[in-house]
C-alpha atoms as a PDB file:
ATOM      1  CA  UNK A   1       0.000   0.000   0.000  1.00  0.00           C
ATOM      2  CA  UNK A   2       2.481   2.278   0.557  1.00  0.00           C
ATOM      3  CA  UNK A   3       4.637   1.470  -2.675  1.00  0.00           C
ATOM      4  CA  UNK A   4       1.315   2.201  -4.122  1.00  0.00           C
ATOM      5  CA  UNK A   5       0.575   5.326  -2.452  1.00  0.00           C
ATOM      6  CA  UNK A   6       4.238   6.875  -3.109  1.00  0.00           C
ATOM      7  CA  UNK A   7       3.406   6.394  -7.652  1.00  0.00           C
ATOM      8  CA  UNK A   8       0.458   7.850  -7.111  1.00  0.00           C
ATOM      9  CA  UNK A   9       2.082  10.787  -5.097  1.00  0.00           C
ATOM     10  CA  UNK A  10       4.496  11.195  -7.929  1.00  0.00           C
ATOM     11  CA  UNK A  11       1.948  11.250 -10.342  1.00  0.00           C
ATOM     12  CA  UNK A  12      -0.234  13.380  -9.117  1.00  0.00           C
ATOM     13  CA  UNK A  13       1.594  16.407 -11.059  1.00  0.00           C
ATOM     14  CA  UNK A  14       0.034  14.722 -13.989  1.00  0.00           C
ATOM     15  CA  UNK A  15      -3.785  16.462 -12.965  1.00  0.00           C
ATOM     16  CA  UNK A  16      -2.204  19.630 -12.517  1.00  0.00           C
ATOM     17  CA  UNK A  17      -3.056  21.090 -16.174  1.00  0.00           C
ATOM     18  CA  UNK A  18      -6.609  19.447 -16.352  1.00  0.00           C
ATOM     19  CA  UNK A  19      -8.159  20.540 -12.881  1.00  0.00           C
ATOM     20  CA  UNK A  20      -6.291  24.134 -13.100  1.00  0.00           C
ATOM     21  CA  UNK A  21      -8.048  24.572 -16.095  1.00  0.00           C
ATOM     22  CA  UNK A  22     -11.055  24.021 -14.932  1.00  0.00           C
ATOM     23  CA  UNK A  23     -10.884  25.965 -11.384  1.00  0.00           C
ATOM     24  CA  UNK A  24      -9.761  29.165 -14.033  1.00  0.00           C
ATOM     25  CA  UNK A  25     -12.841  28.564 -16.100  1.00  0.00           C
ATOM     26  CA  UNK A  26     -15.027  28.942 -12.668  1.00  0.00           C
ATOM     27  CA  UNK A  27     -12.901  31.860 -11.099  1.00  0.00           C
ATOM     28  CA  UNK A  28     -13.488  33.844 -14.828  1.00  0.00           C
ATOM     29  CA  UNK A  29     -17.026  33.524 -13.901  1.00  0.00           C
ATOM     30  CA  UNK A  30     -17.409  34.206 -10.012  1.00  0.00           C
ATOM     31  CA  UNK A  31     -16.563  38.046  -9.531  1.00  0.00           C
ATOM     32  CA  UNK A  32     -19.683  39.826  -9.452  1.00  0.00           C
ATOM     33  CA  UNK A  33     -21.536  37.049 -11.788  1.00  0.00           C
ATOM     34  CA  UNK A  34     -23.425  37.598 -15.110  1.00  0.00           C
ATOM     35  CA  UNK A  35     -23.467  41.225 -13.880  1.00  0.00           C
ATOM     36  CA  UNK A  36     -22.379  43.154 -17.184  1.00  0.00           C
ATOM     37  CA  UNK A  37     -23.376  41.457 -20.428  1.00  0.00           C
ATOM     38  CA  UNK A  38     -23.025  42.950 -23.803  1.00  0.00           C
ATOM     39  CA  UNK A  39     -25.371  41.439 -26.476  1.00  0.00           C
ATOM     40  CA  UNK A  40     -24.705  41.568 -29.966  1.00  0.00           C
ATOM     41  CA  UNK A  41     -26.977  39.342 -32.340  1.00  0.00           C
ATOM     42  CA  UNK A  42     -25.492  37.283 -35.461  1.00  0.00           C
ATOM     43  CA  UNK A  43     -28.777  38.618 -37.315  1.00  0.00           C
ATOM     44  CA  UNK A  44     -32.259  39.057 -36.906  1.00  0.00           C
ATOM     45  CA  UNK A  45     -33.576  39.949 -33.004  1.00  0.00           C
ATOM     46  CA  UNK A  46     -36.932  39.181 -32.253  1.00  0.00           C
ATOM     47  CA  UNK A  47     -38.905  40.907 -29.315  1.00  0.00           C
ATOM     48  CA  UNK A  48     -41.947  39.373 -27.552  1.00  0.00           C
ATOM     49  CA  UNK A  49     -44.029  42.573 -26.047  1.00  0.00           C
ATOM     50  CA  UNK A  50     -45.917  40.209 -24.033  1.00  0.00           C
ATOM     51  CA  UNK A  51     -43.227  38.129 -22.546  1.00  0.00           C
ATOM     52  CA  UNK A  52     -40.499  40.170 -22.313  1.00  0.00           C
ATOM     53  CA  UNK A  53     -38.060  37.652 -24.408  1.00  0.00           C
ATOM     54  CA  UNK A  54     -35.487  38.179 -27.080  1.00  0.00           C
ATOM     55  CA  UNK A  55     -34.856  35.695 -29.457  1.00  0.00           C
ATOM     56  CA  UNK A  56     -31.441  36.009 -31.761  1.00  0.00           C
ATOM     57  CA  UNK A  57     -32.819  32.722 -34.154  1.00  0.00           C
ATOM     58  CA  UNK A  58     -29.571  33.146 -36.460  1.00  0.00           C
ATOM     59  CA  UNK A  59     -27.092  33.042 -33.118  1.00  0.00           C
ATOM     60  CA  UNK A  60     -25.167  36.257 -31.605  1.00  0.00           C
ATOM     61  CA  UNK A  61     -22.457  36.624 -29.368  1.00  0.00           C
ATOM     62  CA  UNK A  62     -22.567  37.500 -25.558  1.00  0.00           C
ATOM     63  CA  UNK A  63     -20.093  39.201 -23.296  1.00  0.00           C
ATOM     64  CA  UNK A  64     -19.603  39.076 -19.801  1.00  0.00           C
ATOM     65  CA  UNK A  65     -17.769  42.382 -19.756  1.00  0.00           C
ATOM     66  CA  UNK A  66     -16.237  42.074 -16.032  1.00  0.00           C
ATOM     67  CA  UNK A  67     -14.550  39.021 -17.136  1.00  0.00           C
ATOM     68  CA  UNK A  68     -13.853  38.774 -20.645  1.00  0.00           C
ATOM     69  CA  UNK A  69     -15.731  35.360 -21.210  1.00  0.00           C
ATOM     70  CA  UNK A  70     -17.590  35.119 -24.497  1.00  0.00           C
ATOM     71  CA  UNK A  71     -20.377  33.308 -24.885  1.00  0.00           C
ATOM     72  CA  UNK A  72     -20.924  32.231 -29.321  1.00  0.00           C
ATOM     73  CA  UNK A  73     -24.431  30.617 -29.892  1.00  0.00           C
ATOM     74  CA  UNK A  74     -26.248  29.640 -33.003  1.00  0.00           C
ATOM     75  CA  UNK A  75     -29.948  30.296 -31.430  1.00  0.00           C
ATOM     76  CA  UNK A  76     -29.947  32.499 -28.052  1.00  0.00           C
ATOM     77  CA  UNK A  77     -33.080  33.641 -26.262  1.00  0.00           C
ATOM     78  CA  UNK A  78     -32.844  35.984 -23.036  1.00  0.00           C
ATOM     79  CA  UNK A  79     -35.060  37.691 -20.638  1.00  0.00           C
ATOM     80  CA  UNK A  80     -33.041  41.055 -19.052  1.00  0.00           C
ATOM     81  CA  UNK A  81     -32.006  40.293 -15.842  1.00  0.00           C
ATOM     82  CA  UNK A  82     -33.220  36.872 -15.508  1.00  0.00           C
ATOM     83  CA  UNK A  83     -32.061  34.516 -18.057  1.00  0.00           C
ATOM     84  CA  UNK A  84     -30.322  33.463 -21.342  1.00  0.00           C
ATOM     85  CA  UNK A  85     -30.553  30.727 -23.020  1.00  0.00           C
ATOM     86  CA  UNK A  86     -28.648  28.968 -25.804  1.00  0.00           C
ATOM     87  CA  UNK A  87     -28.295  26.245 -28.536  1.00  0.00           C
ATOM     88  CA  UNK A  88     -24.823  25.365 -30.025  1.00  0.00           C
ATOM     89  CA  UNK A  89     -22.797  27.485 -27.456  1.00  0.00           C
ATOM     90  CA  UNK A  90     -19.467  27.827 -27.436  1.00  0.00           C
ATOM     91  CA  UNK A  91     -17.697  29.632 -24.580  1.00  0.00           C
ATOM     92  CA  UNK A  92     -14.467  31.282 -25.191  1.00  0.00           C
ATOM     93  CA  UNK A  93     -11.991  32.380 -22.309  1.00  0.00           C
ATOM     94  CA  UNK A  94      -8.164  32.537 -21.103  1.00  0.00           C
ATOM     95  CA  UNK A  95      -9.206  29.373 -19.395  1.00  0.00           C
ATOM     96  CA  UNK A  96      -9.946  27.750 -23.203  1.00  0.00           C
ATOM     97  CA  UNK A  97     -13.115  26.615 -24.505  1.00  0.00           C
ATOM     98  CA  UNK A  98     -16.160  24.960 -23.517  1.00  0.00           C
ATOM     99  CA  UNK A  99     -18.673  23.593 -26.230  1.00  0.00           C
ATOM    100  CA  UNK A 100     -22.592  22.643 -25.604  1.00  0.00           C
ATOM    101  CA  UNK A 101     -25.640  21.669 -27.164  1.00  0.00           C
ATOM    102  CA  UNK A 102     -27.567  23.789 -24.616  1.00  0.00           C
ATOM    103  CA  UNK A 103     -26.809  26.198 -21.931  1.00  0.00           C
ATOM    104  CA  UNK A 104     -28.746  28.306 -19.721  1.00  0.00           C
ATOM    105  CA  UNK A 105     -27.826  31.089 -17.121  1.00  0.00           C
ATOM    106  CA  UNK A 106     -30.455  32.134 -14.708  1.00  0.00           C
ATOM    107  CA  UNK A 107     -29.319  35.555 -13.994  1.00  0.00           C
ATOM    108  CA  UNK A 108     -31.151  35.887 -10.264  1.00  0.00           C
ATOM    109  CA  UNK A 109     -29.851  32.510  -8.999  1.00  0.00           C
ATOM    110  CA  UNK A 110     -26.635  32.386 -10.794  1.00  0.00           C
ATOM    111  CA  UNK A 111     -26.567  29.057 -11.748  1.00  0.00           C
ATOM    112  CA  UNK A 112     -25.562  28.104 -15.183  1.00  0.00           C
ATOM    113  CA  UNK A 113     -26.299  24.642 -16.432  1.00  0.00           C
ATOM    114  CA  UNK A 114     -25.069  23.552 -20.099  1.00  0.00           C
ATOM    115  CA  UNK A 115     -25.841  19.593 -21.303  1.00  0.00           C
ATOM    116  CA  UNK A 116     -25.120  17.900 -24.621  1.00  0.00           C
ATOM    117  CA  UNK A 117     -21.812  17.272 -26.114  1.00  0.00           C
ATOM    118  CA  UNK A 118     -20.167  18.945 -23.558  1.00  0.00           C
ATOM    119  CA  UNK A 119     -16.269  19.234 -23.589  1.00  0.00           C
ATOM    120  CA  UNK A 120     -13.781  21.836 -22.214  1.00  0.00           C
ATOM    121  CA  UNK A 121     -10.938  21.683 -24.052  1.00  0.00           C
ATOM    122  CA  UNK A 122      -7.270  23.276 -24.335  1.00  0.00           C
ATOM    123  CA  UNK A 123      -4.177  22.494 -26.631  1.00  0.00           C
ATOM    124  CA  UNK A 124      -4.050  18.541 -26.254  1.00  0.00           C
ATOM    125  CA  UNK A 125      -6.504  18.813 -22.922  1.00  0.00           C
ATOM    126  CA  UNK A 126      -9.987  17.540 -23.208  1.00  0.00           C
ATOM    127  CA  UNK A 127     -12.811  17.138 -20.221  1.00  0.00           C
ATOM    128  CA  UNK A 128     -16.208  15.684 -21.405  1.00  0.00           C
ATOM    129  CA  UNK A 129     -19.425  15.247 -19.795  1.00  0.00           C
ATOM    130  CA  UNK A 130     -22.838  14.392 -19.872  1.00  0.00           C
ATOM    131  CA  UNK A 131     -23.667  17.486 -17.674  1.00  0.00           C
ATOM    132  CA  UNK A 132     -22.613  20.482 -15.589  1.00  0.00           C
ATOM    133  CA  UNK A 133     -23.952  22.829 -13.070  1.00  0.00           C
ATOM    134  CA  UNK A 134     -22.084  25.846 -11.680  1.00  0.00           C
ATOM    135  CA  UNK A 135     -23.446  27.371  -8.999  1.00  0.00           C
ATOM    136  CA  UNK A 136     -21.807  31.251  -9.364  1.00  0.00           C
ATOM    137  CA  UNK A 137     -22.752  32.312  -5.916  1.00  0.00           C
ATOM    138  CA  UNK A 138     -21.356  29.292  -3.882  1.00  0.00           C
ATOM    139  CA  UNK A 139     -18.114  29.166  -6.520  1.00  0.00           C
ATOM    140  CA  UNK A 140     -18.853  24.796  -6.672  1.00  0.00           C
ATOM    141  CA  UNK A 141     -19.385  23.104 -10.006  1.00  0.00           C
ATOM    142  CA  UNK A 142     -20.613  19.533 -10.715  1.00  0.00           C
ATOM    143  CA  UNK A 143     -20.026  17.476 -13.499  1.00  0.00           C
ATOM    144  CA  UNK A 144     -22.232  14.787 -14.268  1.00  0.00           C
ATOM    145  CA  UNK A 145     -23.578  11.805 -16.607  1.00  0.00           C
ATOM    146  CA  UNK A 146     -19.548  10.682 -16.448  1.00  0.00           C
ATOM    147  CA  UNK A 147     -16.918  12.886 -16.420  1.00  0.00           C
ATOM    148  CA  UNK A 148     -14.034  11.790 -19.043  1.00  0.00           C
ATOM    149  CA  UNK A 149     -10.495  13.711 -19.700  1.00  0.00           C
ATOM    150  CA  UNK A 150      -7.657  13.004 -21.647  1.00  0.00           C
ATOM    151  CA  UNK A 151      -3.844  14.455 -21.768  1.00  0.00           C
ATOM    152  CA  UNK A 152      -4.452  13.576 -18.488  1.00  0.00           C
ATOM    153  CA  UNK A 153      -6.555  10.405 -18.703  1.00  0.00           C
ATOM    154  CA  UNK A 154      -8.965   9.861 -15.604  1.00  0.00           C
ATOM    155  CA  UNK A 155     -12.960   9.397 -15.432  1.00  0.00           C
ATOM    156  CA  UNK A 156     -15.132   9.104 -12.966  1.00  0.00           C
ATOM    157  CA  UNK A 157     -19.398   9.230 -13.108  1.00  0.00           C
ATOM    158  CA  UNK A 158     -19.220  13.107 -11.611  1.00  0.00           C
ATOM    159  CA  UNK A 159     -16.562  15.560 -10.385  1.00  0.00           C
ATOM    160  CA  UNK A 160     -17.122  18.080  -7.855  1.00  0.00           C
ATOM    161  CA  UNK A 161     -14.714  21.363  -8.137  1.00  0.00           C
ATOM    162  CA  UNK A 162     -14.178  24.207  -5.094  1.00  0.00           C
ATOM    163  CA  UNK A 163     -13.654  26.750  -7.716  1.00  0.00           C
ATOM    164  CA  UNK A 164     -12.256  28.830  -4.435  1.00  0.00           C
ATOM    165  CA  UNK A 165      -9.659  26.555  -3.278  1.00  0.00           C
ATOM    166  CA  UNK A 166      -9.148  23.972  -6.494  1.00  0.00           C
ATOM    167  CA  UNK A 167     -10.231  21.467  -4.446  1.00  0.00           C
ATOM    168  CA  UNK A 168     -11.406  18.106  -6.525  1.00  0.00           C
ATOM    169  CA  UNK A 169     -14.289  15.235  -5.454  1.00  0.00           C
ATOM    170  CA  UNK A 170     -14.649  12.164  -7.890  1.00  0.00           C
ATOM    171  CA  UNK A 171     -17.508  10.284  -6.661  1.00  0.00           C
ATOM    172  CA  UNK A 172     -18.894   6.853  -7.564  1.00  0.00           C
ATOM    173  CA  UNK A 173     -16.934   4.813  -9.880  1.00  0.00           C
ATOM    174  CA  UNK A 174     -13.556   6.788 -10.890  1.00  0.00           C
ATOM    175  CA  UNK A 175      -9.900   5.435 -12.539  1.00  0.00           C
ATOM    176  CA  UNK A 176      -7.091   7.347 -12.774  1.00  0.00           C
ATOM    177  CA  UNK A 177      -3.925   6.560 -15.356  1.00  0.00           C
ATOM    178  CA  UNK A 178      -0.727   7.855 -16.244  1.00  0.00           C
ATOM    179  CA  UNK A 179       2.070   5.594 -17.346  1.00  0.00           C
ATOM    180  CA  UNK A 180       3.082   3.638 -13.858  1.00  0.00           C
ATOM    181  CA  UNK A 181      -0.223   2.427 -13.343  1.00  0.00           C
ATOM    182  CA  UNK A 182      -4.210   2.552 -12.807  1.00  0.00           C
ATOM    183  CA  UNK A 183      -6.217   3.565  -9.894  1.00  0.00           C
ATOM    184  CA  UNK A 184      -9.527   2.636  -9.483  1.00  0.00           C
ATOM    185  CA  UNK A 185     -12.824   2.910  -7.243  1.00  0.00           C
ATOM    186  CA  UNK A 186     -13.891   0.380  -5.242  1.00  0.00           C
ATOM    187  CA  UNK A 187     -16.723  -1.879  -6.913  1.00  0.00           C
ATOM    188  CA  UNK A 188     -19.514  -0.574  -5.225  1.00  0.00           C
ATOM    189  CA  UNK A 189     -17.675   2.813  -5.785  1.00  0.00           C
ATOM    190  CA  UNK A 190     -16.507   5.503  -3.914  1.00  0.00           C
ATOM    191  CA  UNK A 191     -14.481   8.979  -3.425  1.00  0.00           C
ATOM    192  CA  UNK A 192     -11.103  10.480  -4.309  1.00  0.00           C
ATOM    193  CA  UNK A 193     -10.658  14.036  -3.021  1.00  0.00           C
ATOM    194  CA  UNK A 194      -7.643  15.824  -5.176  1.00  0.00           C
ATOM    195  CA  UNK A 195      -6.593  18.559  -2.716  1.00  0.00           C
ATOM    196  CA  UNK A 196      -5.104  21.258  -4.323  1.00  0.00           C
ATOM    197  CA  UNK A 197      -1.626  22.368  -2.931  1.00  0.00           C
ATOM    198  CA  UNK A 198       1.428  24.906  -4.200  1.00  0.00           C
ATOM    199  CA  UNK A 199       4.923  23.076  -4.588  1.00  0.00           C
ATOM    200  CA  UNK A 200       7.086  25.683  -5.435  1.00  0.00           C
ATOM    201  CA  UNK A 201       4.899  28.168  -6.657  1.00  0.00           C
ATOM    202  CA  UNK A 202       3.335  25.654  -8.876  1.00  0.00           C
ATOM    203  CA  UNK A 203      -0.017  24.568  -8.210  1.00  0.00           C
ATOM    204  CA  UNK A 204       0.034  20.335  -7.322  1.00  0.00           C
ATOM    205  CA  UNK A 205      -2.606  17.812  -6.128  1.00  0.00           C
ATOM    206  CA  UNK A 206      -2.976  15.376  -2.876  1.00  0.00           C
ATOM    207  CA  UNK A 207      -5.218  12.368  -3.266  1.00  0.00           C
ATOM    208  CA  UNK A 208      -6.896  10.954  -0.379  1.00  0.00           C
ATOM    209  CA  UNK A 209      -9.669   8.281  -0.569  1.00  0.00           C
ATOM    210  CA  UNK A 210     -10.121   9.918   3.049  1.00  0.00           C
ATOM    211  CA  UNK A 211     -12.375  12.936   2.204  1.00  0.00           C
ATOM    212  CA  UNK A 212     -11.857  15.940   4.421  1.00  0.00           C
ATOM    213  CA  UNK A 213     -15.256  17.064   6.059  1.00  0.00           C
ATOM    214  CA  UNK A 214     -14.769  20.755   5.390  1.00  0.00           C
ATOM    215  CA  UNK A 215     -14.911  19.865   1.523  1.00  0.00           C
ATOM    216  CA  UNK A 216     -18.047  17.396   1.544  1.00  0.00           C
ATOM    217  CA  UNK A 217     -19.594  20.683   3.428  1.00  0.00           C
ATOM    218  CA  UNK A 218     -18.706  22.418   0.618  1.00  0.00           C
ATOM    219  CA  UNK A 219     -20.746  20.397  -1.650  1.00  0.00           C
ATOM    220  CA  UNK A 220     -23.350  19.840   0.989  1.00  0.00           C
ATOM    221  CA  UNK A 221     -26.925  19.373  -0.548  1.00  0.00           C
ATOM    222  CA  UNK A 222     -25.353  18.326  -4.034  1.00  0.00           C
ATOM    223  CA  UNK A 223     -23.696  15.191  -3.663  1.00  0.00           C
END
């Protein structure tokens, strides 16, 4: 076991690139969120009188202007100050790009959930999923409907991220490779917490089987 424990210690550098990405892609959108959007349609912008709604059916381009996160769509309806939604999204940042089928921000909650085809990608770095929530105003995001990356390689069926602290939970059945060896879940499945530590300036990880009860608390009422 602790042969075992020691490669996986050394390894661990390996997850630095995939879960930093994805902490920067959740800190872009937590100051102040959704607060300043610019809207600029692709084409034609349709107003409902009665409802309120916009609908851009040839696509547009959105701006969080506080952050510099750009949201692309093909077909984008919104609501001022309450929601926008969006077909074939594409959302551009220093953190890299995340692709959807659908997405939709609820401006008053802060919660933005996106579904279909999702990826978040950058250089040779890929994370797919079936699902994900981010939940602006408590900084957590979940992944769900399995959670699959490559350049690293790991999986697991959802991933929990403290976009505060960088702070990782893989829950149910997980594996984790790199080229000394696999780590898996147990059968009946399990969690891996990835604690998020600097080494030298550089930002590392510390897996435990043995989650800490300050993080579950963090993700209390979603797990």
């Amino acid at each position: 076991m602790a042969d075992r424990a020691s490669v996986f210690h050394r390894s661990r550098l390996s997850l630095t690139l995939a879960l930093t990405l994805a902490t920067a892609l959740f800190v872009a959108l937590a100051a102040q969120p959704f607060a300043s959007l610019t809207v600029s349609p692709a084409g034609r912008q349709l107003f409902d009188i009665a409802t309120g709604v916009t609908t851009m059916p040839d696509g547009g381009v959105i701006t969080d202007q506080s952050t510099g996160v750009e949201l692309s769509a093909t077909h984008i309806e919104y609501l001022a100050g309450a929601f926008v939604e969006a077909r074939g999204a594409r959302v551009n940042g220093d953190f890299g790009v995340v692709t959807a089928q659908s997405l939709r921000l609820d401006l008053q909650s802060g919660v933005l959930n996106a579904s279909g085809g999702l990826s978040l990608a950058r250089g040779a770095l890929t994370i797919g999923a079936g699902s994900l929530a981010y939940y602006a105003n408590r900084q957590v995001a979940v992944f769900g409907g399995g959670v699959v990356a490559t350049g690293p390689t790991f999986e697991a069926d959802r991933l929990y991220l403290d976009a505060v602290t960088g702070d990782v939970l893989l829950v149910g059945n997980y594996s984790f490779s790199d080229s000394l060896f696999t780590m898996t879940s147990p059968e009946e499945g399990g969690r891996l917490e990835l604690r998020m530590v600097l080494r030298d300036g550089e930002p590392s990880y510390d897996a435990a089987t043995e989650v800490r009860p300050e993080l579950l608390e963090r993700f209390d009422g979603l797990l």
